[in-house]
PDB file of N, CA and C in Angstrom:
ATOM      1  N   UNK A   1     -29.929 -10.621 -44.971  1.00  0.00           N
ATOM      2  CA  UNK A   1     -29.722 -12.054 -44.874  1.00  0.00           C
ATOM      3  C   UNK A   1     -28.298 -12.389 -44.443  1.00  0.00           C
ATOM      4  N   UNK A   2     -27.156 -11.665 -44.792  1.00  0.00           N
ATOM      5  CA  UNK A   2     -26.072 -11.935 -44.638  1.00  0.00           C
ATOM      6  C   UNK A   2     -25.628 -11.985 -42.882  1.00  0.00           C
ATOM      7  N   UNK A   3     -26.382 -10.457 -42.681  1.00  0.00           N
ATOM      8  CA  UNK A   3     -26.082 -10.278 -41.287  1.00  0.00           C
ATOM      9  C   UNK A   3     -27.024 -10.819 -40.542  1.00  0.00           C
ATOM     10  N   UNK A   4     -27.731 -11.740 -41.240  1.00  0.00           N
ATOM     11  CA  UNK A   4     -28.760 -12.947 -39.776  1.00  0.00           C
ATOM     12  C   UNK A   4     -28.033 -13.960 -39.891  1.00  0.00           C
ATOM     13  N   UNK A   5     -27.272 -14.158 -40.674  1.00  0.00           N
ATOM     14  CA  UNK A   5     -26.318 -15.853 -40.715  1.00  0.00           C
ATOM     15  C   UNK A   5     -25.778 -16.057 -40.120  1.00  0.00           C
ATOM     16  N   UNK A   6     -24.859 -14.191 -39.939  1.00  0.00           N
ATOM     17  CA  UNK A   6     -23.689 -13.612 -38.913  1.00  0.00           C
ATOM     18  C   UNK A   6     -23.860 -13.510 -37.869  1.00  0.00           C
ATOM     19  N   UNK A   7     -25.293 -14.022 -37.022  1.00  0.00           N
ATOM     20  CA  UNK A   7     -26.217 -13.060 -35.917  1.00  0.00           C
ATOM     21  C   UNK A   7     -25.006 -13.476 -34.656  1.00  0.00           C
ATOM     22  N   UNK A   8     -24.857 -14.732 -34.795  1.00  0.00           N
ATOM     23  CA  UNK A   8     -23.940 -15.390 -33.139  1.00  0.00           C
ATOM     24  C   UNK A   8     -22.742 -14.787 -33.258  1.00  0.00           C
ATOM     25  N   UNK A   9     -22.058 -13.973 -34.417  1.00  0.00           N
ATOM     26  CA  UNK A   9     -21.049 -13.490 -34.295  1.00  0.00           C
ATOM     27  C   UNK A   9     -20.945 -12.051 -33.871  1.00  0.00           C
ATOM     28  N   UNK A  10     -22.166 -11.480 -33.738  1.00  0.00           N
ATOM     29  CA  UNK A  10     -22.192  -9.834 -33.535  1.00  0.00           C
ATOM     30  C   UNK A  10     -22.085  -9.759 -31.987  1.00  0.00           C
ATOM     31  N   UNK A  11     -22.011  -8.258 -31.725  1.00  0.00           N
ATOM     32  CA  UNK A  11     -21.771  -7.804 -30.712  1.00  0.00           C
ATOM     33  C   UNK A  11     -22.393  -6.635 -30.354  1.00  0.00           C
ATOM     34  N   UNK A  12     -23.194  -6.072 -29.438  1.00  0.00           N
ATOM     35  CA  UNK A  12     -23.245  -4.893 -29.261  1.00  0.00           C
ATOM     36  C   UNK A  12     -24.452  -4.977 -28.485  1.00  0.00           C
ATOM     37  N   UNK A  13     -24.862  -3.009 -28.143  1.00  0.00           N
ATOM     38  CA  UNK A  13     -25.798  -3.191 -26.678  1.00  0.00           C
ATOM     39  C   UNK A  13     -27.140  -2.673 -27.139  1.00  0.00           C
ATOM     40  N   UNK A  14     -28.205  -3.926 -27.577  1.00  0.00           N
ATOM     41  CA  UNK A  14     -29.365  -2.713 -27.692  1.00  0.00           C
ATOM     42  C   UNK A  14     -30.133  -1.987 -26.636  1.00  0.00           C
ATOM     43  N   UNK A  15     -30.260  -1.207 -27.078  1.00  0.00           N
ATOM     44  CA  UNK A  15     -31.255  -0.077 -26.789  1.00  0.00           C
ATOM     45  C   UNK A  15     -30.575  -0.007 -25.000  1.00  0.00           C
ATOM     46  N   UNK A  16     -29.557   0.242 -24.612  1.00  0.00           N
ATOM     47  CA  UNK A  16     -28.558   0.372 -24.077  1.00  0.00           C
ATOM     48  C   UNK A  16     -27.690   0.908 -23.804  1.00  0.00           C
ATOM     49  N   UNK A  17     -26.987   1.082 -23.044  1.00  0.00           N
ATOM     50  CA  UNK A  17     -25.570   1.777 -22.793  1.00  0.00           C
ATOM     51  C   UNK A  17     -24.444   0.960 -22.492  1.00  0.00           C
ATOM     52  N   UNK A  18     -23.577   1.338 -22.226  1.00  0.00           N
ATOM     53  CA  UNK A  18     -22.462   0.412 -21.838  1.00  0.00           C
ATOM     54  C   UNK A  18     -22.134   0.779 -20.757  1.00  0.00           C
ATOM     55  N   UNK A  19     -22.360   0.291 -19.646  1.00  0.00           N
ATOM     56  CA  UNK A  19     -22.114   0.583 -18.534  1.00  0.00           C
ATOM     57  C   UNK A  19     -20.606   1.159 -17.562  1.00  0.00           C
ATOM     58  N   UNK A  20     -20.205   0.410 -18.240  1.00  0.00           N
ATOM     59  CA  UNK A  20     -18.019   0.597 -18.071  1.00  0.00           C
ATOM     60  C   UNK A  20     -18.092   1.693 -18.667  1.00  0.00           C
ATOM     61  N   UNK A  21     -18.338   1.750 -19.785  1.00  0.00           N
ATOM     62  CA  UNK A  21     -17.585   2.554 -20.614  1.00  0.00           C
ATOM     63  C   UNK A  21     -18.340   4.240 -20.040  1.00  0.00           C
ATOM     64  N   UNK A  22     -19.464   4.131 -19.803  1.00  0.00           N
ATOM     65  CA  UNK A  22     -20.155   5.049 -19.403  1.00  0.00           C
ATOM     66  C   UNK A  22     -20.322   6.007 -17.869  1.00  0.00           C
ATOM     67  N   UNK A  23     -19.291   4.625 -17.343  1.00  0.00           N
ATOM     68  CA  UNK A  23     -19.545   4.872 -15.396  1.00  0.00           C
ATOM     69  C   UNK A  23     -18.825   6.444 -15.290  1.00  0.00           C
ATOM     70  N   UNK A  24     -19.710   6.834 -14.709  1.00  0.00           N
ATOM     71  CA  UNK A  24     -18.746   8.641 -14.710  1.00  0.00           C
ATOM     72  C   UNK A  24     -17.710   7.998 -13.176  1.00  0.00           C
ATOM     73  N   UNK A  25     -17.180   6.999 -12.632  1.00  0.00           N
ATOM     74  CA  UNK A  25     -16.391   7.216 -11.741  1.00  0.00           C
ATOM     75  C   UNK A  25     -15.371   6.925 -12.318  1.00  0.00           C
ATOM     76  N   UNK A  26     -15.032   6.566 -13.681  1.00  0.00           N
ATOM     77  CA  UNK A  26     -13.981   5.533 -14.419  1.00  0.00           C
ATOM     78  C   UNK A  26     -14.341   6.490 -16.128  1.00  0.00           C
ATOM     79  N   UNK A  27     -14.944   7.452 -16.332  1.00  0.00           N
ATOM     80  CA  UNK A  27     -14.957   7.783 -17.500  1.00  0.00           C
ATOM     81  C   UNK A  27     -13.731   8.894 -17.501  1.00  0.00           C
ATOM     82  N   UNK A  28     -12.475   8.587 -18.764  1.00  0.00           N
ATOM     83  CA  UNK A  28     -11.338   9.290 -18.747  1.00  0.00           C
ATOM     84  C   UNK A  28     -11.819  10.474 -19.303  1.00  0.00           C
ATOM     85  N   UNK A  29     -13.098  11.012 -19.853  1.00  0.00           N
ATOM     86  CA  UNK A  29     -13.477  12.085 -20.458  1.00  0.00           C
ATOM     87  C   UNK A  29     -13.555  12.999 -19.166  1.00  0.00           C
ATOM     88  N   UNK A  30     -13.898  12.914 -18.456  1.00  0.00           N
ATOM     89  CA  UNK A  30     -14.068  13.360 -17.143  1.00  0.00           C
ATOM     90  C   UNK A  30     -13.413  13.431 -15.972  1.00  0.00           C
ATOM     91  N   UNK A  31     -12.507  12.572 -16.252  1.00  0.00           N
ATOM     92  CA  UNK A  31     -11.254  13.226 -14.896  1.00  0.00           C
ATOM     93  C   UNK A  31     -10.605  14.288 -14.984  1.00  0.00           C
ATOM     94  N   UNK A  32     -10.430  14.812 -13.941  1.00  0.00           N
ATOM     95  CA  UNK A  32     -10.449  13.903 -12.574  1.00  0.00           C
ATOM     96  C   UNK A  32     -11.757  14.198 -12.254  1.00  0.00           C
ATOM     97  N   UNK A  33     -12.196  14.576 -12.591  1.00  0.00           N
ATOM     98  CA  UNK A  33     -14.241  14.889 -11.842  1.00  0.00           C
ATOM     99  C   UNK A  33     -14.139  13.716 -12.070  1.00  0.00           C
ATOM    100  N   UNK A  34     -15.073  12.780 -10.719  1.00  0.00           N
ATOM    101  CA  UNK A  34     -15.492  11.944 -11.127  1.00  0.00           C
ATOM    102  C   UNK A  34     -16.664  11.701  -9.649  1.00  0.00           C
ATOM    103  N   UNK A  35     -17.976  10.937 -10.027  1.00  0.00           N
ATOM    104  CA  UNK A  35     -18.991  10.950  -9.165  1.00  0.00           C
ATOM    105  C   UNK A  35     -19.719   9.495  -9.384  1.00  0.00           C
ATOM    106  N   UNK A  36     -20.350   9.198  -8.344  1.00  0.00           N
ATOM    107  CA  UNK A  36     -21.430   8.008  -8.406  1.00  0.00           C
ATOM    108  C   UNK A  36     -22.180   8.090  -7.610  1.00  0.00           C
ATOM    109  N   UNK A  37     -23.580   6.954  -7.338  1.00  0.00           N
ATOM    110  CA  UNK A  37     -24.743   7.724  -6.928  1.00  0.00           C
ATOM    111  C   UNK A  37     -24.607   7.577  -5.617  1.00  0.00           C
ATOM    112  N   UNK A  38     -23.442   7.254  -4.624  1.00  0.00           N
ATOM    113  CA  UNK A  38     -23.673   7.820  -3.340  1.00  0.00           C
ATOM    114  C   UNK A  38     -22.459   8.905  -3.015  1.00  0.00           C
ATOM    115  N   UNK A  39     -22.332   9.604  -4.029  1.00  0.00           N
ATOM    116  CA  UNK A  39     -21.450  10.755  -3.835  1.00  0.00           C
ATOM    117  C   UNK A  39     -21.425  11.769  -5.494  1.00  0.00           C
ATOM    118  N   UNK A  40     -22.731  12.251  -5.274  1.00  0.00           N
ATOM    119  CA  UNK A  40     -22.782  13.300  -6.552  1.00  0.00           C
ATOM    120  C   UNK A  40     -22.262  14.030  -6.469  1.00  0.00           C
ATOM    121  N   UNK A  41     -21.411  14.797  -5.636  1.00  0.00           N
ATOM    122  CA  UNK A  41     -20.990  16.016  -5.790  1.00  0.00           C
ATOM    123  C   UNK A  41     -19.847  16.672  -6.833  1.00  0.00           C
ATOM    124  N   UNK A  42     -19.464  15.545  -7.249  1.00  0.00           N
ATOM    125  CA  UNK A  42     -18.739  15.478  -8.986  1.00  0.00           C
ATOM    126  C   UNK A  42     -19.724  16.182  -9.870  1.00  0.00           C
ATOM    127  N   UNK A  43     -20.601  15.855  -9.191  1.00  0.00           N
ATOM    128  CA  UNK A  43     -21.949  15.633 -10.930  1.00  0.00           C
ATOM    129  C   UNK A  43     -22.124  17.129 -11.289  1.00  0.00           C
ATOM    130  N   UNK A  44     -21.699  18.423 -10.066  1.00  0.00           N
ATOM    131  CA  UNK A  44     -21.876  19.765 -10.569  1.00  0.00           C
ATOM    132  C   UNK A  44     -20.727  19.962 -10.756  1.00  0.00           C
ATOM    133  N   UNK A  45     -19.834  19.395 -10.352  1.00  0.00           N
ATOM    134  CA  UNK A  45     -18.575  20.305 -11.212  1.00  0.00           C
ATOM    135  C   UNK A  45     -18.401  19.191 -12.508  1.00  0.00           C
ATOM    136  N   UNK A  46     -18.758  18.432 -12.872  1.00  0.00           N
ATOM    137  CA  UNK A  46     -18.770  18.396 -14.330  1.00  0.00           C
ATOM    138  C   UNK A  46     -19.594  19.036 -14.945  1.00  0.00           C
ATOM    139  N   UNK A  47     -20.738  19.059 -14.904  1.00  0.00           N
ATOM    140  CA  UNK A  47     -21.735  20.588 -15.475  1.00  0.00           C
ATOM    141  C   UNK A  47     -21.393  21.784 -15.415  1.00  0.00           C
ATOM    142  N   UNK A  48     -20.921  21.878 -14.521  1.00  0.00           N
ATOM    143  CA  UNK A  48     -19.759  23.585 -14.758  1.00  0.00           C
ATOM    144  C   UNK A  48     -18.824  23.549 -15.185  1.00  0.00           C
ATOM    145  N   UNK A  49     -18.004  22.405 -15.835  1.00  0.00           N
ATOM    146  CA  UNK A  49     -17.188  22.078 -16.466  1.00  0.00           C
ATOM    147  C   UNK A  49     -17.312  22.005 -17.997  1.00  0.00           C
ATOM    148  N   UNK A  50     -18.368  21.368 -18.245  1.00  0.00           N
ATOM    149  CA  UNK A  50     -19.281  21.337 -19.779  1.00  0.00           C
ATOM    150  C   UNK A  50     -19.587  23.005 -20.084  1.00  0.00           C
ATOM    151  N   UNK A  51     -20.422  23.484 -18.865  1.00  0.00           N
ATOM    152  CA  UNK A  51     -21.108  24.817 -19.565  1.00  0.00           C
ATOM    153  C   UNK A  51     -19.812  25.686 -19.301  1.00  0.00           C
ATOM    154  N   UNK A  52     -18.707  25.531 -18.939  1.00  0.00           N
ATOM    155  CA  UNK A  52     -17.268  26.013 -19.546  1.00  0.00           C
ATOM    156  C   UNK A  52     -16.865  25.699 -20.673  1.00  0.00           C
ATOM    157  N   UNK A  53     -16.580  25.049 -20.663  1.00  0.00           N
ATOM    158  CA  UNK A  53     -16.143  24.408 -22.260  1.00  0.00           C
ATOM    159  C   UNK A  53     -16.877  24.857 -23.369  1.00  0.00           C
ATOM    160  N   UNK A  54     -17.873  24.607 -23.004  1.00  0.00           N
ATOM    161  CA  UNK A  54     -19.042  25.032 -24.530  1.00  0.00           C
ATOM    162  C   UNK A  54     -19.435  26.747 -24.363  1.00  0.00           C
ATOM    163  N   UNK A  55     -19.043  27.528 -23.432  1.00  0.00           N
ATOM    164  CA  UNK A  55     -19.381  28.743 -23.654  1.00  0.00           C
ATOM    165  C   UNK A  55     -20.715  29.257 -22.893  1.00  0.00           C
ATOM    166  N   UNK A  56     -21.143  28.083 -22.524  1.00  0.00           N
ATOM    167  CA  UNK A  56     -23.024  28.621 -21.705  1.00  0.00           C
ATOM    168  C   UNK A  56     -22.136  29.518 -20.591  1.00  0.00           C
ATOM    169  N   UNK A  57     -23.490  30.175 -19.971  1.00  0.00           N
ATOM    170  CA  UNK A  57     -23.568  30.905 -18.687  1.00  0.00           C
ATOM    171  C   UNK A  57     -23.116  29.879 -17.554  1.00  0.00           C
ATOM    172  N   UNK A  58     -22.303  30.256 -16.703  1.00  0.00           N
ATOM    173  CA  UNK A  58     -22.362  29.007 -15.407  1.00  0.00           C
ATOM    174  C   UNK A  58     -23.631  29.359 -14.896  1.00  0.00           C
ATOM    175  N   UNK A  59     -24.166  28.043 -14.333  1.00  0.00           N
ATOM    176  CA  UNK A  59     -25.571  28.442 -13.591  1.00  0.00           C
ATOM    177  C   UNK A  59     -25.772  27.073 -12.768  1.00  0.00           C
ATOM    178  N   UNK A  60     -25.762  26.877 -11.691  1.00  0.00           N
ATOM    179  CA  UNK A  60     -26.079  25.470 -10.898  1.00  0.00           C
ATOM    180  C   UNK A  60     -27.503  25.120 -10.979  1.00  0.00           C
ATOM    181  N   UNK A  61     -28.317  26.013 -11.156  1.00  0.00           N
ATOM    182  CA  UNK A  61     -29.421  26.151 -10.901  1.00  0.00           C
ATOM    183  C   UNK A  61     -30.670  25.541 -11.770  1.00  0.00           C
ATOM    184  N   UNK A  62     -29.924  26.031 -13.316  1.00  0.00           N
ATOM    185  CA  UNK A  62     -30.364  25.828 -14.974  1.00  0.00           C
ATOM    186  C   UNK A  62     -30.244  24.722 -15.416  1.00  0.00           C
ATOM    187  N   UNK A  63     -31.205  24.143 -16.086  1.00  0.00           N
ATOM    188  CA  UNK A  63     -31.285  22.946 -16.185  1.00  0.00           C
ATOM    189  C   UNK A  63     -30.225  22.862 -17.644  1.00  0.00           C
ATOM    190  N   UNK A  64     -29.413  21.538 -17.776  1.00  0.00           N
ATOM    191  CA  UNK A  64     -28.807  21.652 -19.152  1.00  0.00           C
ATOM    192  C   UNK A  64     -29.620  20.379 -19.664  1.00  0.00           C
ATOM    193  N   UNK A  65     -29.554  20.640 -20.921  1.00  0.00           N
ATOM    194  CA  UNK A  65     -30.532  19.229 -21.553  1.00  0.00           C
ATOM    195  C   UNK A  65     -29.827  18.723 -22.408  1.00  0.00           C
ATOM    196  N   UNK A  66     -29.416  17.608 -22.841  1.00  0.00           N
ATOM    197  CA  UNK A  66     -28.333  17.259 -23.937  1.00  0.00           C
ATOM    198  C   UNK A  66     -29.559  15.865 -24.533  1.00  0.00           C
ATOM    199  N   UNK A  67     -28.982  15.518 -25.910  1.00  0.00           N
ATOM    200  CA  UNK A  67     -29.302  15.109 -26.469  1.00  0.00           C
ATOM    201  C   UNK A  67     -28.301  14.098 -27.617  1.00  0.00           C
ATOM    202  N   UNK A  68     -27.859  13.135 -27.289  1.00  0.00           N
ATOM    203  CA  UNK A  68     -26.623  12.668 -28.104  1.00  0.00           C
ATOM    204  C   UNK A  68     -27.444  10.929 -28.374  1.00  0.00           C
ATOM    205  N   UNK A  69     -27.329  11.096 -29.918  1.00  0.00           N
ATOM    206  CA  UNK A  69     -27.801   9.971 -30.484  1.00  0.00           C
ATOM    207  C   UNK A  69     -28.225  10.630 -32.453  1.00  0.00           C
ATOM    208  N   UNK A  70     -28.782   9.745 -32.730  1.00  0.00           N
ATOM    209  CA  UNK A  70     -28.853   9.830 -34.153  1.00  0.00           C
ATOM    210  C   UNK A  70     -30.710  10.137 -34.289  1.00  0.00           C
ATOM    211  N   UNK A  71     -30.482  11.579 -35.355  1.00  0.00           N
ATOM    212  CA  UNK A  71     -31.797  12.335 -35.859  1.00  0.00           C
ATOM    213  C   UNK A  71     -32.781  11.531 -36.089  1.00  0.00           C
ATOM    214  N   UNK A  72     -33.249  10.043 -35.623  1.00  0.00           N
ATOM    215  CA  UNK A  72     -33.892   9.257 -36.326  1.00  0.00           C
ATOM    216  C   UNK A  72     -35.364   9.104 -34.844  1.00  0.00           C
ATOM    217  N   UNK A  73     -36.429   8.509 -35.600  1.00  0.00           N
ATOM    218  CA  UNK A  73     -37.584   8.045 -35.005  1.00  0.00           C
ATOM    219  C   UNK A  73     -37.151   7.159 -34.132  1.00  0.00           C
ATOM    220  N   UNK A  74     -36.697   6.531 -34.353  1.00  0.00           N
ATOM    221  CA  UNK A  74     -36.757   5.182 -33.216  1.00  0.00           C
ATOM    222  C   UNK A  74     -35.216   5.481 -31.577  1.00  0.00           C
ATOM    223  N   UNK A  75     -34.800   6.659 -32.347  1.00  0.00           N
ATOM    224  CA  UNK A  75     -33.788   7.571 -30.836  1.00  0.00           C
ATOM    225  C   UNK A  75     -34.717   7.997 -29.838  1.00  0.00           C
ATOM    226  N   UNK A  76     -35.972   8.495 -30.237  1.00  0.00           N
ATOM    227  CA  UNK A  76     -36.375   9.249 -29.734  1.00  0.00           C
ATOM    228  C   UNK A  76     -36.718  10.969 -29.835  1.00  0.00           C
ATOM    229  N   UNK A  77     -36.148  11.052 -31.063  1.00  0.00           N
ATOM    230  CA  UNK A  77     -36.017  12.395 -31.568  1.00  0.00           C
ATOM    231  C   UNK A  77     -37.446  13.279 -31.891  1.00  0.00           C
ATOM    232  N   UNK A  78     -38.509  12.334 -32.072  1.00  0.00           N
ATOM    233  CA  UNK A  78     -39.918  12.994 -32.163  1.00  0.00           C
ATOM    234  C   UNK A  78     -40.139  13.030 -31.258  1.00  0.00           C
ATOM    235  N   UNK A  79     -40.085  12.846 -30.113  1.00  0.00           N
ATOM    236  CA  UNK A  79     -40.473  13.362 -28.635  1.00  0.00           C
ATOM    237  C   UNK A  79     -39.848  14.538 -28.301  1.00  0.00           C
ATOM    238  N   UNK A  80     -38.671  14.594 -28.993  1.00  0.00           N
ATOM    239  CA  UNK A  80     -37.800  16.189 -28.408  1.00  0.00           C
ATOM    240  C   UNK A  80     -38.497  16.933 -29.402  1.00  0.00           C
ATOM    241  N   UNK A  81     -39.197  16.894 -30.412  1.00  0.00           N
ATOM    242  CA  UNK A  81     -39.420  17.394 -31.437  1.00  0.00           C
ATOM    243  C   UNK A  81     -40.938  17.983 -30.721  1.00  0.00           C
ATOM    244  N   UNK A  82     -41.764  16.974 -30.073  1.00  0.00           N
ATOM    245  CA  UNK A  82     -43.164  17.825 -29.467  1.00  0.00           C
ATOM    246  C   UNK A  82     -42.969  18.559 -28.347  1.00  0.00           C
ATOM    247  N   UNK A  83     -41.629  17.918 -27.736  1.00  0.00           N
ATOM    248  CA  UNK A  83     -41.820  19.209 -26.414  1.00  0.00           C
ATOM    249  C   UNK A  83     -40.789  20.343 -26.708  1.00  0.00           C
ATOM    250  N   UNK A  84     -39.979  20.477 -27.872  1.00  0.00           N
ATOM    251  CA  UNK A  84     -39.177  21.601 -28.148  1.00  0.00           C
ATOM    252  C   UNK A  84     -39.954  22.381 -27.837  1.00  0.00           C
ATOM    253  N   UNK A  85     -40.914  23.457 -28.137  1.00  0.00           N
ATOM    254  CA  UNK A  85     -41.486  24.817 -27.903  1.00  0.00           C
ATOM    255  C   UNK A  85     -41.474  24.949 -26.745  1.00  0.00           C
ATOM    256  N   UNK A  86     -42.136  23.776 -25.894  1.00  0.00           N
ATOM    257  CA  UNK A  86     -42.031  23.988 -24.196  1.00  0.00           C
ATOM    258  C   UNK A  86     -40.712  24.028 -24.173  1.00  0.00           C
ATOM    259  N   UNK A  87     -39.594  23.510 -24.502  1.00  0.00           N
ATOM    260  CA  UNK A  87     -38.246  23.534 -23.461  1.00  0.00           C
ATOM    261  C   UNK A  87     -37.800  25.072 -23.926  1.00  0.00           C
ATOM    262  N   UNK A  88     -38.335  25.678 -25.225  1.00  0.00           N
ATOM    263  CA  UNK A  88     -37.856  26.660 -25.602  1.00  0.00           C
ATOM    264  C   UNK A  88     -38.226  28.019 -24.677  1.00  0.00           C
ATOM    265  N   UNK A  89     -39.256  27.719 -24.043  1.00  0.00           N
ATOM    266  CA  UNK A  89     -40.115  28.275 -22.988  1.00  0.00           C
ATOM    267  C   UNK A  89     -39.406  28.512 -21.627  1.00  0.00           C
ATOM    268  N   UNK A  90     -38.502  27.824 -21.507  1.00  0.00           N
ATOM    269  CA  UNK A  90     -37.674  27.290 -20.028  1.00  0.00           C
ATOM    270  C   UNK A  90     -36.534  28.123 -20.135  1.00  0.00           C
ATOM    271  N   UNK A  91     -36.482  28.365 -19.011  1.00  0.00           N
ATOM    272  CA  UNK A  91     -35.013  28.651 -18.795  1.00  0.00           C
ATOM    273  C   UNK A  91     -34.010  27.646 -18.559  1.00  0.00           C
ATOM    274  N   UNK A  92     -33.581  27.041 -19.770  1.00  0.00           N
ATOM    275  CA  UNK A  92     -32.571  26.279 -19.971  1.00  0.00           C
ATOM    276  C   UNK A  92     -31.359  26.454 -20.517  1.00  0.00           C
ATOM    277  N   UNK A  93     -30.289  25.308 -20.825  1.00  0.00           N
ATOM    278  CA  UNK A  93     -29.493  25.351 -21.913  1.00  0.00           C
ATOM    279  C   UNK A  93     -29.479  23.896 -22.140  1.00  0.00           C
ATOM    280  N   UNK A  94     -28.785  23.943 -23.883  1.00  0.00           N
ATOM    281  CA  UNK A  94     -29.326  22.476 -24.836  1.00  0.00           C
ATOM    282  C   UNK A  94     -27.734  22.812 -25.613  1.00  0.00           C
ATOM    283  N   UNK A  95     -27.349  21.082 -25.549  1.00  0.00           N
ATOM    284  CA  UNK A  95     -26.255  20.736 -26.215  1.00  0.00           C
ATOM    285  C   UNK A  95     -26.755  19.290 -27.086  1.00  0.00           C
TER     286      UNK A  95
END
């Protein structure tokens, strides 16, 4: 009740992203790589950049699958949960 009183004062993005904050041509997590969709060629050297960092095999080829959000039903997490065995099946890597 408190936070429906509050509703015109909140802020935030449902079921969303933030687009700025997210743009890989402007994301400081990622420079200087940086890419957008009429010039991907950033987009593999940040993936060979990640599967550096974290220790995977380099592989251009291998699919990486990430998953960033909260263990809950409504993320989406029971869907990774029915096709886990298949992805386990794949020649992948999972962060």
């Amino acid at each position: 009740d408190v936070t429906r009183g509050r509703f015109d004062h909140t802020d935030g993005i449902l079921n969303g992203i933030d687009t700025k904050e997210w743009d890989p041509m402007n994301d400081k997590y990622l420079l200087p790589i940086t890419f957008n969709s009429n010039d991907l060629s950033g987009k593999a050297k940040a993936k060979e950049a990640l599967q550096r960092e974290l220790g995977l095999q380099v592989d251009s080829n291998r699919p990486l699958v990430a998953f960033i959000g909260r263990l809950a039903p409504q993320k989406g997490v029971d869907l990774i949960e029915q096709v886990f065995p298949w992805l386990m099946q794949r020649d992948n890597q999972g962060v």
